[in-house]
N, C-alpha and C. Protein backbone atom coordinates (compact mmCIF):
# COMPACT_ATOMS: atom_id res chain seq x y z
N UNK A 1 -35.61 28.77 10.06
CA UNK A 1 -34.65 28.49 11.13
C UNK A 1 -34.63 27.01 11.46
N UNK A 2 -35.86 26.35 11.26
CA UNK A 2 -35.83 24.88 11.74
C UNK A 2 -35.35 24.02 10.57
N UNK A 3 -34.94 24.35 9.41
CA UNK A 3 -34.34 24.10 8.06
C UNK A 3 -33.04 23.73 8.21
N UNK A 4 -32.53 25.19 9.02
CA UNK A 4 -30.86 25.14 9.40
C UNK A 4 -30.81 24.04 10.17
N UNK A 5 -31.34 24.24 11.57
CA UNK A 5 -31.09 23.44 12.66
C UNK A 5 -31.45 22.04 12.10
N UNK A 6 -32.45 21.32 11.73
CA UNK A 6 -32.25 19.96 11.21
C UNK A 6 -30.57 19.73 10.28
N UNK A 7 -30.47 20.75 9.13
CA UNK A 7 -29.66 20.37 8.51
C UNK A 7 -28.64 19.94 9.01
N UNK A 8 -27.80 21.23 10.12
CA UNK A 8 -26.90 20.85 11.15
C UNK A 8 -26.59 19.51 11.92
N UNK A 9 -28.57 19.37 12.45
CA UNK A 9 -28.25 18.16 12.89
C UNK A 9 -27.96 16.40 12.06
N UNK A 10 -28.30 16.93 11.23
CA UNK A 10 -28.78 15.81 9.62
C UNK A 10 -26.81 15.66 9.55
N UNK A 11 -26.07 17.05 9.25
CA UNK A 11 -24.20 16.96 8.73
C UNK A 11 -23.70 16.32 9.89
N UNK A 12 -23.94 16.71 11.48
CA UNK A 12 -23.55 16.25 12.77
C UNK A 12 -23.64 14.57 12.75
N UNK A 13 -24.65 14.15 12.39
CA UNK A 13 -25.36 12.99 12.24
C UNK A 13 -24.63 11.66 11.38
N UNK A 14 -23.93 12.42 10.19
CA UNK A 14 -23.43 11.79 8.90
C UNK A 14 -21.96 11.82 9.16
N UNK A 15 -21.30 12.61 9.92
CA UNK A 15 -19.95 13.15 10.07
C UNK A 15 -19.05 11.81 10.17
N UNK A 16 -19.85 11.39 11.20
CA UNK A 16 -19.09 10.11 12.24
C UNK A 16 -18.68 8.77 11.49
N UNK A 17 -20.71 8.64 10.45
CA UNK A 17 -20.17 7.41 9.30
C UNK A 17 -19.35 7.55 8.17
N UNK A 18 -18.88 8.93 7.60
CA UNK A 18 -18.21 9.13 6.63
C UNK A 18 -16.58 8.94 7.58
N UNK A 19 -16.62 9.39 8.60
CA UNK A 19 -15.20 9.16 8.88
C UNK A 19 -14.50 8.01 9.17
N UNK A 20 -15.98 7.42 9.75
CA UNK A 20 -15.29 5.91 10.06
C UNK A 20 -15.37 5.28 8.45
N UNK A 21 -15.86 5.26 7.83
CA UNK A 21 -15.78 4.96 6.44
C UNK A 21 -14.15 4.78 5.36
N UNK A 22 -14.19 6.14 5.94
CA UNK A 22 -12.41 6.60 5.43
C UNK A 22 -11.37 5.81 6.30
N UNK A 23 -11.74 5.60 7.65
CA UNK A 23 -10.80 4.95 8.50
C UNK A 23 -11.10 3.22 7.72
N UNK A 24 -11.88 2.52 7.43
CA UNK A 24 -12.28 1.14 7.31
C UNK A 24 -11.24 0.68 6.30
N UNK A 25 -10.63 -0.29 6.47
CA UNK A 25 -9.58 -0.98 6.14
C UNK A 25 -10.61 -1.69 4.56
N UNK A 26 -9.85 -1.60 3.27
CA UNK A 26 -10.53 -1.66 1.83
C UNK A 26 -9.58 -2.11 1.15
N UNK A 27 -10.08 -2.47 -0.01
CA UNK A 27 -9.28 -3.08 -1.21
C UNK A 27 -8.81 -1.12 -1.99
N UNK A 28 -7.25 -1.48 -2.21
CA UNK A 28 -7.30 0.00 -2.69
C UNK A 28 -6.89 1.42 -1.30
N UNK A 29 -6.58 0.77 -0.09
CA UNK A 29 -6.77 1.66 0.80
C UNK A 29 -4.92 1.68 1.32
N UNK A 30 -4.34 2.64 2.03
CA UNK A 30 -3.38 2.38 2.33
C UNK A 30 -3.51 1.82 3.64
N UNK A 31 -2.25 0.99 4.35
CA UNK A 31 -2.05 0.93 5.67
C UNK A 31 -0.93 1.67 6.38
N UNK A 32 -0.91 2.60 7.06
CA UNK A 32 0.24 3.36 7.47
C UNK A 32 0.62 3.29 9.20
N UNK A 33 1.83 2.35 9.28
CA UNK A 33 2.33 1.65 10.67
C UNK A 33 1.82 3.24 11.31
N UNK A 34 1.89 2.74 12.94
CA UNK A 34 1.89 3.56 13.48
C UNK A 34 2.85 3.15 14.66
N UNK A 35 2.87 4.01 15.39
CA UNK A 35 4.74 3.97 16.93
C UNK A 35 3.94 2.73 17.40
N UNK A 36 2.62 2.26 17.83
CA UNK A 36 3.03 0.88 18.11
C UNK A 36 3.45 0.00 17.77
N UNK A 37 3.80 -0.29 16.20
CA UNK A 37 4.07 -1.43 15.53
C UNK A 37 6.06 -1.07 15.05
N UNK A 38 6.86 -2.29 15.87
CA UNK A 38 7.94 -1.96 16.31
C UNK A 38 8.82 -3.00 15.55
N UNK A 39 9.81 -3.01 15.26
CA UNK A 39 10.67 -4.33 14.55
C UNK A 39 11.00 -4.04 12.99
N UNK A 40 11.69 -4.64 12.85
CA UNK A 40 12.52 -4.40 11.16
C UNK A 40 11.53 -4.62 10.37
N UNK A 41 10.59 -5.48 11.09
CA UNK A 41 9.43 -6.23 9.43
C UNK A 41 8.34 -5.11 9.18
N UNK A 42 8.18 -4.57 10.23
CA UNK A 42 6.79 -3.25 9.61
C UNK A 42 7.00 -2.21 10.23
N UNK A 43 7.68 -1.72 10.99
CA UNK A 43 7.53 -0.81 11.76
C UNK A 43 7.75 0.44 10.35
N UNK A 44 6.97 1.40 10.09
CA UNK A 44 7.14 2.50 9.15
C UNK A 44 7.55 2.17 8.00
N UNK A 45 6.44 0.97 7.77
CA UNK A 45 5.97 0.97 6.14
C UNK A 45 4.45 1.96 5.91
N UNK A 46 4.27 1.14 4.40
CA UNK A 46 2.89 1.96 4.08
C UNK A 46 2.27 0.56 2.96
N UNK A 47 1.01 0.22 3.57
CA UNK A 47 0.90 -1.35 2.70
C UNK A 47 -0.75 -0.76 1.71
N UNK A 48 -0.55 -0.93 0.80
CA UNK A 48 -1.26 -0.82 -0.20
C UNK A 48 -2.18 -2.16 0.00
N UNK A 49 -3.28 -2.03 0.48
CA UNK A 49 -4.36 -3.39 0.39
C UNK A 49 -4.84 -3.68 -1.12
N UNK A 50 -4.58 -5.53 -1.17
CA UNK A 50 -5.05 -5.33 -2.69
C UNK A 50 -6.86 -6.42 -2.33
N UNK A 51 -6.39 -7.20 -1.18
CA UNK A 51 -7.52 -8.02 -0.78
C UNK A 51 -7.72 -7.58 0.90
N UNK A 52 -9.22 -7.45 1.19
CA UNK A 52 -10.10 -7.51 2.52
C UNK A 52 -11.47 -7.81 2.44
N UNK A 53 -11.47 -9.01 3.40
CA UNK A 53 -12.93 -9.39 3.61
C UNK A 53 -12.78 -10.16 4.74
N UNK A 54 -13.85 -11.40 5.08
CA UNK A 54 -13.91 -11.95 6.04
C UNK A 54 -12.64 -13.30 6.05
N UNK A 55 -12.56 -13.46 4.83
CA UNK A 55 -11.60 -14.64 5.20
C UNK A 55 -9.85 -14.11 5.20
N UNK A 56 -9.87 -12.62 5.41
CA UNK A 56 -8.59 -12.67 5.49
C UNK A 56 -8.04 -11.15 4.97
N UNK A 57 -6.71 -10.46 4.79
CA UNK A 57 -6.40 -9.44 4.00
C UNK A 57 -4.93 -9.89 3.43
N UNK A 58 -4.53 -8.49 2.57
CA UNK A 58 -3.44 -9.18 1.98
C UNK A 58 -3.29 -7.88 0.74
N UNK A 59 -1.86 -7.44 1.10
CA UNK A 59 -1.48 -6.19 0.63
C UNK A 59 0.37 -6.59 0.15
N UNK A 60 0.65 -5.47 -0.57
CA UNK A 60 1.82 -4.84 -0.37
C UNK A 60 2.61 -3.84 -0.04
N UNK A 61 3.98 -4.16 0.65
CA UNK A 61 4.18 -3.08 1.10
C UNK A 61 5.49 -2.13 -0.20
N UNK A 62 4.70 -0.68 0.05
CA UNK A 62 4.90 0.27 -1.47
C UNK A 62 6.00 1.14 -1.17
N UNK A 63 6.97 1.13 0.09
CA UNK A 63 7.56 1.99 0.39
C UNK A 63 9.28 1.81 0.90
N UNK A 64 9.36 0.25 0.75
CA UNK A 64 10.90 -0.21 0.85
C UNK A 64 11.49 -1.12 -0.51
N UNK A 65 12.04 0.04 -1.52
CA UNK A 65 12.73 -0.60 -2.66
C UNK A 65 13.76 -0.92 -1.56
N UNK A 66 14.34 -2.20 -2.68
CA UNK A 66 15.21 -3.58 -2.20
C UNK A 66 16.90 -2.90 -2.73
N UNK A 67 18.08 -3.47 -2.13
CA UNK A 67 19.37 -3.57 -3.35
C UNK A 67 19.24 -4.67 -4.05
N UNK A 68 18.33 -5.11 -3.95
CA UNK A 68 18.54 -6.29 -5.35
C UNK A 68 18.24 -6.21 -6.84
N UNK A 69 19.99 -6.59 -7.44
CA UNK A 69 19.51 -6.23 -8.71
C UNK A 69 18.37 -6.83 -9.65
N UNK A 70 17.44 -6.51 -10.57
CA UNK A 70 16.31 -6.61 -11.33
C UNK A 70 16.90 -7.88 -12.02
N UNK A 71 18.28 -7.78 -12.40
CA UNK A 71 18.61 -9.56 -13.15
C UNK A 71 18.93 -10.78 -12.45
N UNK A 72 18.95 -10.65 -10.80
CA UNK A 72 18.83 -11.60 -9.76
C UNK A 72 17.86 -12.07 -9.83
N UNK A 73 16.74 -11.99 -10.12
CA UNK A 73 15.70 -12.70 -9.79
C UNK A 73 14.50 -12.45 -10.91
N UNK A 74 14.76 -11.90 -12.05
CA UNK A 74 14.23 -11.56 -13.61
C UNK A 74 14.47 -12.67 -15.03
N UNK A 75 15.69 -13.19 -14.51
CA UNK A 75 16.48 -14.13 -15.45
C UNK A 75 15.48 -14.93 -16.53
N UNK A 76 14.62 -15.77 -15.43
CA UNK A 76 13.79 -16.79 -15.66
C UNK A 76 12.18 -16.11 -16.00
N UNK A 77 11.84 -14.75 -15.77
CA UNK A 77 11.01 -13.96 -16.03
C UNK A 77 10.83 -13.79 -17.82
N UNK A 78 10.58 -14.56 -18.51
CA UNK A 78 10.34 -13.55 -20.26
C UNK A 78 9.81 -12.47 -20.54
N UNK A 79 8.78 -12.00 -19.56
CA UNK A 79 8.10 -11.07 -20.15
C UNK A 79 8.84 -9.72 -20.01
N UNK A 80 9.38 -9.58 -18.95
CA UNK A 80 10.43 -8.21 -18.16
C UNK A 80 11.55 -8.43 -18.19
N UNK A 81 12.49 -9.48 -19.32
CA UNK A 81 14.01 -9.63 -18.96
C UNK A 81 14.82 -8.12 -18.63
N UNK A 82 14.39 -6.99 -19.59
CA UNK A 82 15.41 -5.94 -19.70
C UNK A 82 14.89 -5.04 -18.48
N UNK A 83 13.66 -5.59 -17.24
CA UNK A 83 13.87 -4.08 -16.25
C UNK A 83 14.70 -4.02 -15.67
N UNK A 84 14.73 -2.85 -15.47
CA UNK A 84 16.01 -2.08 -14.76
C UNK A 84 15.54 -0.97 -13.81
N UNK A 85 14.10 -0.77 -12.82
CA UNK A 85 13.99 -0.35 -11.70
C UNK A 85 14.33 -1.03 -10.47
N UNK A 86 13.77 -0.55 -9.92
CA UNK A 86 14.36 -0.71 -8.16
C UNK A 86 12.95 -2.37 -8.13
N UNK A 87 13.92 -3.26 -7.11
CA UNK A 87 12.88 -4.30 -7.04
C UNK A 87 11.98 -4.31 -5.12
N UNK A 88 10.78 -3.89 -4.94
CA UNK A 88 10.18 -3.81 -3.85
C UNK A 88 10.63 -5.12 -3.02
N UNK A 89 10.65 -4.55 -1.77
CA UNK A 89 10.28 -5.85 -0.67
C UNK A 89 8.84 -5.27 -0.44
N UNK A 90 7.94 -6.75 -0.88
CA UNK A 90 6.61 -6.12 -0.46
C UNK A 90 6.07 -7.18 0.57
N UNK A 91 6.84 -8.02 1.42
CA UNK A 91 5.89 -8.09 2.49
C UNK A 91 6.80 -9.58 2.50
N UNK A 92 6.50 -10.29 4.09
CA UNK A 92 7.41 -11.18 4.17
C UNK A 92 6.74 -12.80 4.11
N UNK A 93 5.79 -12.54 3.11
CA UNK A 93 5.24 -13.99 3.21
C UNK A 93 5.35 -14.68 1.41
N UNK A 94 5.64 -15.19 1.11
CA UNK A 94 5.74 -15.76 0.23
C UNK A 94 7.31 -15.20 -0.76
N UNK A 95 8.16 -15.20 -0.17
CA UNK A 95 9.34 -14.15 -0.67
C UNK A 95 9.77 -14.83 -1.84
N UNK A 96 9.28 -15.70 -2.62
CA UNK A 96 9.96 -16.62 -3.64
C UNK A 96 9.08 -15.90 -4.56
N UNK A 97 8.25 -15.16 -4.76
CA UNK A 97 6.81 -14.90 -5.35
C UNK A 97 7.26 -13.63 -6.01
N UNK A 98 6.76 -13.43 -7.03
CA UNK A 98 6.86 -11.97 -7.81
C UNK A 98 5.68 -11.48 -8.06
N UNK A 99 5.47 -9.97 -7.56
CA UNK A 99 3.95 -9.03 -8.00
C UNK A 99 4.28 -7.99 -8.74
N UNK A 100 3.74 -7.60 -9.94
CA UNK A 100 3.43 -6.03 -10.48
C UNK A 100 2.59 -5.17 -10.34
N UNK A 101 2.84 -4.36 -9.99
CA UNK A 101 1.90 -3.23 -10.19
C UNK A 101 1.90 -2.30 -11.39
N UNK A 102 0.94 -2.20 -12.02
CA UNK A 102 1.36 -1.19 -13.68
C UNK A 102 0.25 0.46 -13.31
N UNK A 103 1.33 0.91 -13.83
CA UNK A 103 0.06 2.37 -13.94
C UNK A 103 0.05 2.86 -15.47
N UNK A 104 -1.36 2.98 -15.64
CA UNK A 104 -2.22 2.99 -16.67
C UNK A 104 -3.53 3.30 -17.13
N UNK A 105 -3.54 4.47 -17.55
CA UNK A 105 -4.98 4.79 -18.31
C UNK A 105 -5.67 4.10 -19.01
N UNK A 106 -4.71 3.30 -19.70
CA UNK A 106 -5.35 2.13 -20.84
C UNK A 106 -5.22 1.29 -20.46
N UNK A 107 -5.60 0.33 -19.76
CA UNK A 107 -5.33 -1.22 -19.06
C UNK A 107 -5.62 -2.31 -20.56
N UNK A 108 -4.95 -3.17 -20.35
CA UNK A 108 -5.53 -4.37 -21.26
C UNK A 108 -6.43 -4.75 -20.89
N UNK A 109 -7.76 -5.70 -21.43
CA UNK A 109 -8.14 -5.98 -20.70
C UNK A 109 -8.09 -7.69 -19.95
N UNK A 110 -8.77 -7.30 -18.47
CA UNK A 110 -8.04 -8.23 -17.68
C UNK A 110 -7.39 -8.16 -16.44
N UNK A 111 -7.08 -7.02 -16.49
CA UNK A 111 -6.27 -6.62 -15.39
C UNK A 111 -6.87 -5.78 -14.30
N UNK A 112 -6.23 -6.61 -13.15
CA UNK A 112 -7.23 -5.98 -11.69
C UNK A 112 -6.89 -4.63 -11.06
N UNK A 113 -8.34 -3.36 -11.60
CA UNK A 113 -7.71 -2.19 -10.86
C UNK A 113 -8.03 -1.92 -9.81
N UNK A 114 -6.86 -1.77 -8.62
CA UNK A 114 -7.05 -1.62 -7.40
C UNK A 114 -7.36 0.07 -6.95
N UNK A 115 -6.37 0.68 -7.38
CA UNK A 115 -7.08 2.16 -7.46
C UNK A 115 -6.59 3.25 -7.88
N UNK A 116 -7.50 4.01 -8.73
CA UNK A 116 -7.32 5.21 -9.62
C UNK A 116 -6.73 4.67 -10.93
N UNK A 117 -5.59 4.68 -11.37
CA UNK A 117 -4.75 4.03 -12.65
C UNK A 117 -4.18 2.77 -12.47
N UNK A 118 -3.68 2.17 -11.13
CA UNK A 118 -2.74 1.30 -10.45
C UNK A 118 -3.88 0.24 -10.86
N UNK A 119 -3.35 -1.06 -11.54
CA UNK A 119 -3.35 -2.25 -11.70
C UNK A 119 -2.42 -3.13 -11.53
N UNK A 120 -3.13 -4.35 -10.54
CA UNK A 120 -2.27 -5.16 -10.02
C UNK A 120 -1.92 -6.30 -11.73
N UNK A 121 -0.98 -6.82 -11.81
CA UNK A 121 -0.43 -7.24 -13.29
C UNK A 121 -0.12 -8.83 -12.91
N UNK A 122 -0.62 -9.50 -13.87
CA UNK A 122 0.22 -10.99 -13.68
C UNK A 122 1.31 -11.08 -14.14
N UNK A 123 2.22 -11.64 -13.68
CA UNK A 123 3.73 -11.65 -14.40
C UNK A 123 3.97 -12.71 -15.07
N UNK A 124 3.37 -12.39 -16.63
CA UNK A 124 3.24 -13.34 -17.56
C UNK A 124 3.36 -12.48 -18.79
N UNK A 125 2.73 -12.98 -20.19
CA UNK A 125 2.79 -12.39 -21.11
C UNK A 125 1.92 -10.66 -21.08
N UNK A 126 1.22 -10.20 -20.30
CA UNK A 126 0.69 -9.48 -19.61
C UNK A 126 1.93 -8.10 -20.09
N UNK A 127 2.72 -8.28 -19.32
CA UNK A 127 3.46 -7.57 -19.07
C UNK A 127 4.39 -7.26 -19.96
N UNK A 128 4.54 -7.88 -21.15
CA UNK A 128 5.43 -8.16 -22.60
C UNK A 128 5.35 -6.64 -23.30
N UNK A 129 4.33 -5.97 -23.21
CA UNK A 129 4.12 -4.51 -23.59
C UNK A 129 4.06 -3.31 -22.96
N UNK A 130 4.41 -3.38 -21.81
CA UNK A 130 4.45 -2.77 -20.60
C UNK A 130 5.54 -1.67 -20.67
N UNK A 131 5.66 -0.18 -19.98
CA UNK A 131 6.94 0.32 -20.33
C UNK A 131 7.76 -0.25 -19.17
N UNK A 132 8.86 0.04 -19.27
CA UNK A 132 10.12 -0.38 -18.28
C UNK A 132 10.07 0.91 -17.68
N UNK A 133 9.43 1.79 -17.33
CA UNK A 133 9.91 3.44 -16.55
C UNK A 133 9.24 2.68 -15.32
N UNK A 134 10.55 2.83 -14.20
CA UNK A 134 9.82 2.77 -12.82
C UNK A 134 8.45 3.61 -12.26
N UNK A 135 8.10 4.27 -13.46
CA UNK A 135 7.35 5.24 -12.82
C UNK A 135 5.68 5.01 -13.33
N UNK A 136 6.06 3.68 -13.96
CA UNK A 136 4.73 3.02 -14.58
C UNK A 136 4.71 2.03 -14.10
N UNK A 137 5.62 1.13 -13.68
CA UNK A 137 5.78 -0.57 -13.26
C UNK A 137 6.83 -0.66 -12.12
N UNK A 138 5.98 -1.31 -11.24
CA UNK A 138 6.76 -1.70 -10.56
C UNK A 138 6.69 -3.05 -9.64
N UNK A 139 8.30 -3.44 -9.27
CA UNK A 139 7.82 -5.32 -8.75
C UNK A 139 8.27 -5.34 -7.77
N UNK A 140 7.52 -6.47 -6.81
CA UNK A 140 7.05 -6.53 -5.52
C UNK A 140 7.47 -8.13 -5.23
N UNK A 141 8.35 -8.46 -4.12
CA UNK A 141 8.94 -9.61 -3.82
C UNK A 141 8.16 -10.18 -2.86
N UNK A 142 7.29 -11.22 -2.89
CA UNK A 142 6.69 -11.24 -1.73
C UNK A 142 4.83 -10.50 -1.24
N UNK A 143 4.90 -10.73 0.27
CA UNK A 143 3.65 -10.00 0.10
C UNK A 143 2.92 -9.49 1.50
N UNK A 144 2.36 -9.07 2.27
CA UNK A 144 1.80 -8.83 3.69
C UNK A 144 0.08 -9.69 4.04
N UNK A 145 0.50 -10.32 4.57
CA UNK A 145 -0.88 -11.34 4.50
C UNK A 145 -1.32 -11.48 6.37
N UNK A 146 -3.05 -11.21 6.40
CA UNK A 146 -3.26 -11.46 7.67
C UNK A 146 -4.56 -12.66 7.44
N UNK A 147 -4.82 -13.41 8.39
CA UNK A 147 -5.39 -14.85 8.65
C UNK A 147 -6.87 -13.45 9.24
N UNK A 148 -8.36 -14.40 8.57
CA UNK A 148 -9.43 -13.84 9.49
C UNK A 148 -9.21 -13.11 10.82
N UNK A 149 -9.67 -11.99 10.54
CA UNK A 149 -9.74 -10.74 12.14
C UNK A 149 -8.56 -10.54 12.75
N UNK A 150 -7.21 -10.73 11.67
CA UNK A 150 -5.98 -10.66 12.88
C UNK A 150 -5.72 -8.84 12.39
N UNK A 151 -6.10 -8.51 10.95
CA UNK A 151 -5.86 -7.20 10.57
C UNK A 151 -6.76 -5.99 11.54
N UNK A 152 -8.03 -6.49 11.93
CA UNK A 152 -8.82 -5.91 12.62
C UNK A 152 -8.52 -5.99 13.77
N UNK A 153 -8.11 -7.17 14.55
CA UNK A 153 -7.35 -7.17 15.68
C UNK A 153 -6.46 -5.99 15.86
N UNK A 154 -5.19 -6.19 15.22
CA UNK A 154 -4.20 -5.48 15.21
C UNK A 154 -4.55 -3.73 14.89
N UNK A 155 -5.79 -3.20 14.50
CA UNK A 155 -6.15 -1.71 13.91
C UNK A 155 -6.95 -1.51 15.41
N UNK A 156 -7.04 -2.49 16.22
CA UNK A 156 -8.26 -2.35 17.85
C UNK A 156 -6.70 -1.67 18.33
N UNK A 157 -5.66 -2.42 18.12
CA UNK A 157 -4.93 -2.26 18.88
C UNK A 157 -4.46 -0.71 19.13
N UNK A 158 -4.33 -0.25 17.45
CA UNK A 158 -3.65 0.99 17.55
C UNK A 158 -2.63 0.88 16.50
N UNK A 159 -2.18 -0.34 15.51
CA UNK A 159 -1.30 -0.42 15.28
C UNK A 159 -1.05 -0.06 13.73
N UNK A 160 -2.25 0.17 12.71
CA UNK A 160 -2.66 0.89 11.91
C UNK A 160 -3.31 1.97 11.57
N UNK A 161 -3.14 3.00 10.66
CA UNK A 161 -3.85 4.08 10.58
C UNK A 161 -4.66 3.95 8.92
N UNK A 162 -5.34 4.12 8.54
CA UNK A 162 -6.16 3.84 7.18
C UNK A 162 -6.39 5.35 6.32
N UNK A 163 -5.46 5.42 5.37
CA UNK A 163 -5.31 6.26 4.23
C UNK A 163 -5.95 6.32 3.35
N UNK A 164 -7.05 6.66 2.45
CA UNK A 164 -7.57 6.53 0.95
C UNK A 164 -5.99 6.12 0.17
N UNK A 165 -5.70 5.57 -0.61
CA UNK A 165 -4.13 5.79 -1.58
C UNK A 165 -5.07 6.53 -2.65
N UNK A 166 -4.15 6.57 -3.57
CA UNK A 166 -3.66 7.17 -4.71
C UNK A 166 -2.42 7.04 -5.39
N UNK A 167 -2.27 7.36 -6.78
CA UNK A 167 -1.74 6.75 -7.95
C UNK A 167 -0.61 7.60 -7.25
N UNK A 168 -0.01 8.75 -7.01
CA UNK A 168 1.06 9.44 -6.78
C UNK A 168 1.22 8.55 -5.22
N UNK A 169 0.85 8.02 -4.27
CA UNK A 169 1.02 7.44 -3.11
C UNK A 169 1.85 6.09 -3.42
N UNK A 170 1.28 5.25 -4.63
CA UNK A 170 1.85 3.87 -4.54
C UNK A 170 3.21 3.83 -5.20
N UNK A 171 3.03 5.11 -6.40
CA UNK A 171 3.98 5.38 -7.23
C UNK A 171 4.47 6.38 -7.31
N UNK A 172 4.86 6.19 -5.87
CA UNK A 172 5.95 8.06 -4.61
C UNK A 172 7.06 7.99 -5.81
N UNK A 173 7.45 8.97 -6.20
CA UNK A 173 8.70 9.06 -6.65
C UNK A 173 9.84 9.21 -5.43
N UNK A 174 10.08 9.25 -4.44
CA UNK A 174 10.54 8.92 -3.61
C UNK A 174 9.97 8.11 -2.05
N UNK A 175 9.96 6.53 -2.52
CA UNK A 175 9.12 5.82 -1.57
C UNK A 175 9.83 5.55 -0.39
N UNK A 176 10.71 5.80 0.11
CA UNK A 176 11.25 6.13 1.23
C UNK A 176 10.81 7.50 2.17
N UNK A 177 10.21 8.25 1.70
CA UNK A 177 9.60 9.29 2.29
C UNK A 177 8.06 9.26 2.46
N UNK A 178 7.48 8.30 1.81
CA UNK A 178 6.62 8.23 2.19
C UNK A 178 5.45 7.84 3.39
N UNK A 179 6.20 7.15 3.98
CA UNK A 179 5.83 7.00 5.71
C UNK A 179 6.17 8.42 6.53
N UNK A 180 6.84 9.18 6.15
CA UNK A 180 6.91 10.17 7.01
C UNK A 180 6.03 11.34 6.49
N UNK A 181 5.57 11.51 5.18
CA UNK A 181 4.34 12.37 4.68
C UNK A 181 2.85 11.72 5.12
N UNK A 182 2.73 10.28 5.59
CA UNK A 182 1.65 9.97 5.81
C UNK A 182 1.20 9.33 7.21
N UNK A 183 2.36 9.54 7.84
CA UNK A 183 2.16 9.15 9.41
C UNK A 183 1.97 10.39 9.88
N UNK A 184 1.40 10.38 11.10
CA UNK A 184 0.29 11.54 11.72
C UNK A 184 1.65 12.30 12.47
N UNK A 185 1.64 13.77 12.41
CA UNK A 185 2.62 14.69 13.35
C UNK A 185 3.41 13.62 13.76
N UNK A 186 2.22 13.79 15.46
CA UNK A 186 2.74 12.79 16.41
C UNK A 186 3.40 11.75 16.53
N UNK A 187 2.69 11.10 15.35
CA UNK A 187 3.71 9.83 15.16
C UNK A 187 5.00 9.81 14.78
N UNK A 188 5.01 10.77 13.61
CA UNK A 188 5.99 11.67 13.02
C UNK A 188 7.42 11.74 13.98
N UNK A 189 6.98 12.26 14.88
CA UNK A 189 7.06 13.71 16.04
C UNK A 189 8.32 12.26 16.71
N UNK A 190 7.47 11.32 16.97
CA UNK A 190 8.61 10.14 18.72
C UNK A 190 8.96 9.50 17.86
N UNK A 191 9.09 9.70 16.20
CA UNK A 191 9.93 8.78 15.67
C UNK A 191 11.11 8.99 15.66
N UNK A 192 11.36 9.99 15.19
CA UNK A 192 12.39 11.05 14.97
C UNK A 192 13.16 11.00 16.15
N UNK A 193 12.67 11.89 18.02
CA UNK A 193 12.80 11.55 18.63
C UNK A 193 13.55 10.24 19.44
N UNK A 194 12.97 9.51 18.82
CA UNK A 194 13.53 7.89 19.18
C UNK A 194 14.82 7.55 18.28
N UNK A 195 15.01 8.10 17.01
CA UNK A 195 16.13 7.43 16.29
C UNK A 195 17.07 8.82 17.03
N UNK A 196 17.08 9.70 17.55
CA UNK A 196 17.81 11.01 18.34
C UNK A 196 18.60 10.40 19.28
N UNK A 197 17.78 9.08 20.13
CA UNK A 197 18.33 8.69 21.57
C UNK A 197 18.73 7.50 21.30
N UNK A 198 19.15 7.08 20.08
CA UNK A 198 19.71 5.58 20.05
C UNK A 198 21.39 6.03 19.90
């Protein structure tokens, strides 16, 4: 009987660091807005972290393909002249900037895996063998960048929720729905609500 009862108390004990664990903002982790975070620039995205540490974070966001066509801004690209998927807005800091993401069992090597199959890609000769299926590659305009403790700031606040991702998460076949499969009910719940009373 005193076997059980330690054990109990031993799972009770562990519960709290595994959860806050899952909540801790990571390389590889999603970020999913929550109703406090309000405005055209983030409000109900979902940002894929590719960097976190002390000097800073810095993600993309995986869930607002762009209308811009792939030969607007590919032209001058050699390695990807012929794609023809949807081109991401991934975040509003460096918008002159191009990112890939490739999914892949077989990586070359070289290439940084952020998580499960998803490798972040340089857009260089890298990418010269790559398939063109949106559903393996995809490019990212730009990027979501926070300065030391402003990401942690902003998660005190309330204004992030912290997801494990996954390869089907970054590479939603419909990434427009994906803030609403990964924001909580509630949040869910006064969004909806709120676009009702406008």
């Amino acid at each position: 009987m005193m076997k059980i009862a330690t054990w109990f108390v031993l799972v009770a004990w562990l519960l709290p660091a595994i959860a806050t664990a899952d909540q801790a903002p990571a390389r590889g982790k999603l970020l999913v807005a929550t109703e406090f975070v309000q405005g055209d620039m983030f409000a109900e995205t979902v940002i894929l972290l590719l960097h976190y540490n002390e000097h800073g974070a810095m993600g993309i966001v995986v869930n607002r393909p762009t209308d811009i066509e792939p030969e607007e801004i590919l032209a001058e690209v050699d390695a990807i002249p012929d794609y023809d998927g949807e081109i991401f807005w991934g975040g509003p800091v460096e918008m002159y900037s191009l990112r890939a993401l490739r999914r892949t069992d077989s990586p070359p090597t070289g290439l940084d895996a952020i998580v499960g199959s998803v490798h972040l890609v340089p857009i260089d000769e890298t990418l010269e063998d790559a398939p063109r299926d949106p559903g393996s590659l995809r490019l990212f305009i730009g990027y979501a960048g926070w300065s030391p403790g402003q990401l942690d700031r902003e998660m005190e606040r309330g204004s992030w929720r912290v997801v494990p991702a996954s390869d089907e998460h970054v590479f939603a076949q419909e990434p427009r729905a994906l803030w609403k499969k990964l924001a909580p009910p509630s949040v869910h719940r006064a969004a909806v609500k709120s676009d009702r009373t406008l």
